[in-house]
N, C-alpha and C. Protein backbone atom coordinates (compact mmCIF):
# COMPACT_ATOMS: atom_id res chain seq x y z
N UNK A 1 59.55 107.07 166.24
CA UNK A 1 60.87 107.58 165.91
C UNK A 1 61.92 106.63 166.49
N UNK A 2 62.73 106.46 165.58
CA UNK A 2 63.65 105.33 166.32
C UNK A 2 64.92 106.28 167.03
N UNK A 3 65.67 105.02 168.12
CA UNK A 3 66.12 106.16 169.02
C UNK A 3 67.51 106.35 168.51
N UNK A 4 67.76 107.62 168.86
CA UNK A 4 69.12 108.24 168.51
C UNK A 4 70.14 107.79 169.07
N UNK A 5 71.60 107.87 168.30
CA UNK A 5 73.06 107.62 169.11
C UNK A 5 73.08 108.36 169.90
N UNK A 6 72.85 109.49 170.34
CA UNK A 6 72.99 110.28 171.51
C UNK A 6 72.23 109.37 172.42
N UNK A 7 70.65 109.09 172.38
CA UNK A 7 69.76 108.45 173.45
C UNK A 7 70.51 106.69 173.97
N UNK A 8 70.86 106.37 172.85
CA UNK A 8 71.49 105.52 173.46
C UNK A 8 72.48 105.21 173.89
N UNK A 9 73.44 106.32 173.47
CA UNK A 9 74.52 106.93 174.52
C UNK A 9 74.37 106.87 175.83
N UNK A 10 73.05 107.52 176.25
CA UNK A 10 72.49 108.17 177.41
C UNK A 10 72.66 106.97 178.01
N UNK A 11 71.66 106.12 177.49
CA UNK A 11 71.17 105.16 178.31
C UNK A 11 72.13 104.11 178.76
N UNK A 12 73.12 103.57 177.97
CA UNK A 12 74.47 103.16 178.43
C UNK A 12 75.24 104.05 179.37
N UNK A 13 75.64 105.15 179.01
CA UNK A 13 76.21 105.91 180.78
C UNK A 13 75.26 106.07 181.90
N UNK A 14 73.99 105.53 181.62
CA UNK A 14 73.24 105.60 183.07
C UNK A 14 73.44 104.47 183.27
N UNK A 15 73.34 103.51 182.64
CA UNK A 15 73.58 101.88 183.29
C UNK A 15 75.04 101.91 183.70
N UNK A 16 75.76 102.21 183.03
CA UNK A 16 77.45 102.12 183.68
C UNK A 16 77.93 102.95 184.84
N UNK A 17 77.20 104.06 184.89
CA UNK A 17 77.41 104.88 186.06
C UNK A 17 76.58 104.64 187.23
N UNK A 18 75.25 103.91 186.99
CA UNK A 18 74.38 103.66 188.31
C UNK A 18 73.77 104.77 188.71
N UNK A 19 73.27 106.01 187.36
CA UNK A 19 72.69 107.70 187.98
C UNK A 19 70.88 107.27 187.22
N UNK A 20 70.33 108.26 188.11
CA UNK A 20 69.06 108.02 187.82
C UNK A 20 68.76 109.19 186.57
N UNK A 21 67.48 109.22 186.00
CA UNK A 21 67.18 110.61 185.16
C UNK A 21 67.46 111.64 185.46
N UNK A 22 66.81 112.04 186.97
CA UNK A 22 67.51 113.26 187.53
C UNK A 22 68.56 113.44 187.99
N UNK A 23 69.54 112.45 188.61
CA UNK A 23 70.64 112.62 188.74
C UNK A 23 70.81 113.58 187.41
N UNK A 24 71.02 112.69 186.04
CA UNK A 24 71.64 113.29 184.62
C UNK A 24 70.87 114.43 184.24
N UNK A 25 69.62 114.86 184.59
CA UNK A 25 69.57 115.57 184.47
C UNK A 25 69.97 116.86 184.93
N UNK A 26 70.13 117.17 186.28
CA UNK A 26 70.30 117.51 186.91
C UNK A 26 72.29 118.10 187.44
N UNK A 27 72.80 117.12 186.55
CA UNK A 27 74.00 117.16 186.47
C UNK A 27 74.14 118.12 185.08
N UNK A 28 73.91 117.63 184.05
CA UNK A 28 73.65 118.14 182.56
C UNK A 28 72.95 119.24 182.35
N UNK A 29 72.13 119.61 183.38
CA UNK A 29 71.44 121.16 182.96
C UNK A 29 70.64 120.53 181.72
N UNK A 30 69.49 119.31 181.51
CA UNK A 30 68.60 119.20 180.89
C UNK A 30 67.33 118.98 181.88
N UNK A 31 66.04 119.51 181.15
CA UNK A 31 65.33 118.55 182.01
C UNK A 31 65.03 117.11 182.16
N UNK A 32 64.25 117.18 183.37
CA UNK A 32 63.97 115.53 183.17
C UNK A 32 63.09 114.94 181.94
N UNK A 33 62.42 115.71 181.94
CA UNK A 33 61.33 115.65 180.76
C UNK A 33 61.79 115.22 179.37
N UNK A 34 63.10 116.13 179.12
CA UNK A 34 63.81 116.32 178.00
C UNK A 34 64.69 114.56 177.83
N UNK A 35 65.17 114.80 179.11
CA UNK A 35 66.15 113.31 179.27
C UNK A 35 65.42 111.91 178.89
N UNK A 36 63.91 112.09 179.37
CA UNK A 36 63.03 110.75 178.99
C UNK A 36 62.58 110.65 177.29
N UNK A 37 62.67 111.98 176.95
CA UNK A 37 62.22 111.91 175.77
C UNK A 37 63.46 111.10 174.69
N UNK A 38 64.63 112.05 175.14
CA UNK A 38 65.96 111.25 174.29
C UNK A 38 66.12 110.01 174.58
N UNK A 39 65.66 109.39 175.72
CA UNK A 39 66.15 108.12 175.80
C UNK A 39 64.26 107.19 175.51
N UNK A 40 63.68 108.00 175.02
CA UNK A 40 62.63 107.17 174.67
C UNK A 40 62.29 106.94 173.35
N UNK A 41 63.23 107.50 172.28
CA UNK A 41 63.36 108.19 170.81
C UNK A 41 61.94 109.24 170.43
N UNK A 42 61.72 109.73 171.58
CA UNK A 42 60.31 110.63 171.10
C UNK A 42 60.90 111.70 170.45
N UNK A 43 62.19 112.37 170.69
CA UNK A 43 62.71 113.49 170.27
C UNK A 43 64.00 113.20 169.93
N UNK A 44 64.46 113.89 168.49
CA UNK A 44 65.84 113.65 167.89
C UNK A 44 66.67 114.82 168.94
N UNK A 45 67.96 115.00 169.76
CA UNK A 45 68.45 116.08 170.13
C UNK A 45 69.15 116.72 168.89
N UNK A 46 68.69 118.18 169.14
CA UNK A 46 69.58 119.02 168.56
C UNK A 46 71.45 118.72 168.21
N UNK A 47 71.85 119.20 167.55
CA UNK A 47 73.03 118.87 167.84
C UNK A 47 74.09 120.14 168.77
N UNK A 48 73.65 120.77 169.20
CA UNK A 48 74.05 121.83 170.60
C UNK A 48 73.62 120.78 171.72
N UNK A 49 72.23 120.34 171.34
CA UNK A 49 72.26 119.26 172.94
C UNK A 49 72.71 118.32 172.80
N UNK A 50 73.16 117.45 171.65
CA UNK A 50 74.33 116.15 171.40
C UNK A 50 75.63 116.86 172.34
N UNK A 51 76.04 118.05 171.25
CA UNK A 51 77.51 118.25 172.26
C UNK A 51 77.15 118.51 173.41
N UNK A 52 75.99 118.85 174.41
CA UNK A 52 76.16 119.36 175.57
C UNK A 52 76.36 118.10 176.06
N UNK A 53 75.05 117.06 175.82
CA UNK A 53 75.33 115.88 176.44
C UNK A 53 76.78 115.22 176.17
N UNK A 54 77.27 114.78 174.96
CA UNK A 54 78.34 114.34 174.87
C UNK A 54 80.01 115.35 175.87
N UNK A 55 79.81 116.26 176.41
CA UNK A 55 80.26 117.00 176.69
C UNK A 55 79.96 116.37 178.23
N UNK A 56 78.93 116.43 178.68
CA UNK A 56 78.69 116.15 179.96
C UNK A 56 79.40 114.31 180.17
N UNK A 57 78.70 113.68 179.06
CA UNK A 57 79.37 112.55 179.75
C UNK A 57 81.36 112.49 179.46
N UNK A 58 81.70 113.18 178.54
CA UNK A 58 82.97 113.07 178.58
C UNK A 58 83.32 113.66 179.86
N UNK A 59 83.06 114.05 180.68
CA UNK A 59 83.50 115.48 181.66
C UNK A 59 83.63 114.26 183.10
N UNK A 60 82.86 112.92 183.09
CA UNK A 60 81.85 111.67 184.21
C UNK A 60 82.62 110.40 184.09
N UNK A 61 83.75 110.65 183.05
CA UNK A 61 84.62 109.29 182.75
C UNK A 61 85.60 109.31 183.59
C-alpha cells in the first residue's frame, strides 16, 4: 500500500519537531501500533483519524 498524505504528514512533523512514535502517540491519543502503521503505509487512516491527526499537529505549530 503506498503511503498516505496523512503518513507522510506524520513523518515530516516528527522530523521537524524531534518527537519519537510515542511521544506522537501519546500526545495524539493514537496508539503506537497505529502510528507505525500510518507512517509505514500498512494502513490508509480513516478520515476522523486524518482530522484527529491533522488536528493534533495543527494544535504543535
Amino acid at each position: 500500500m503506498a503511503l498516505s498524505t496523512v503518513g507522510q504528514e506524520l513523518i515530516n512533523f516528527q522530523k521537524q519537531k524531534e518527537l519519537t512514535d510515542t511521544q506522537i502517540a501519546f500526545e495524539s491519543h493514537f496508539s503506537v501500533e497505529k502510528i507505525h502503521q500510518i507512517k509505514a503505509g500498512e494502513v490508509e487512516p480513516t478520515d476522523e483519524e486524518a482530522q484527529r491527526l491533522s488536528a493534533y499537529f495543527a494544535s504543535k505549530k
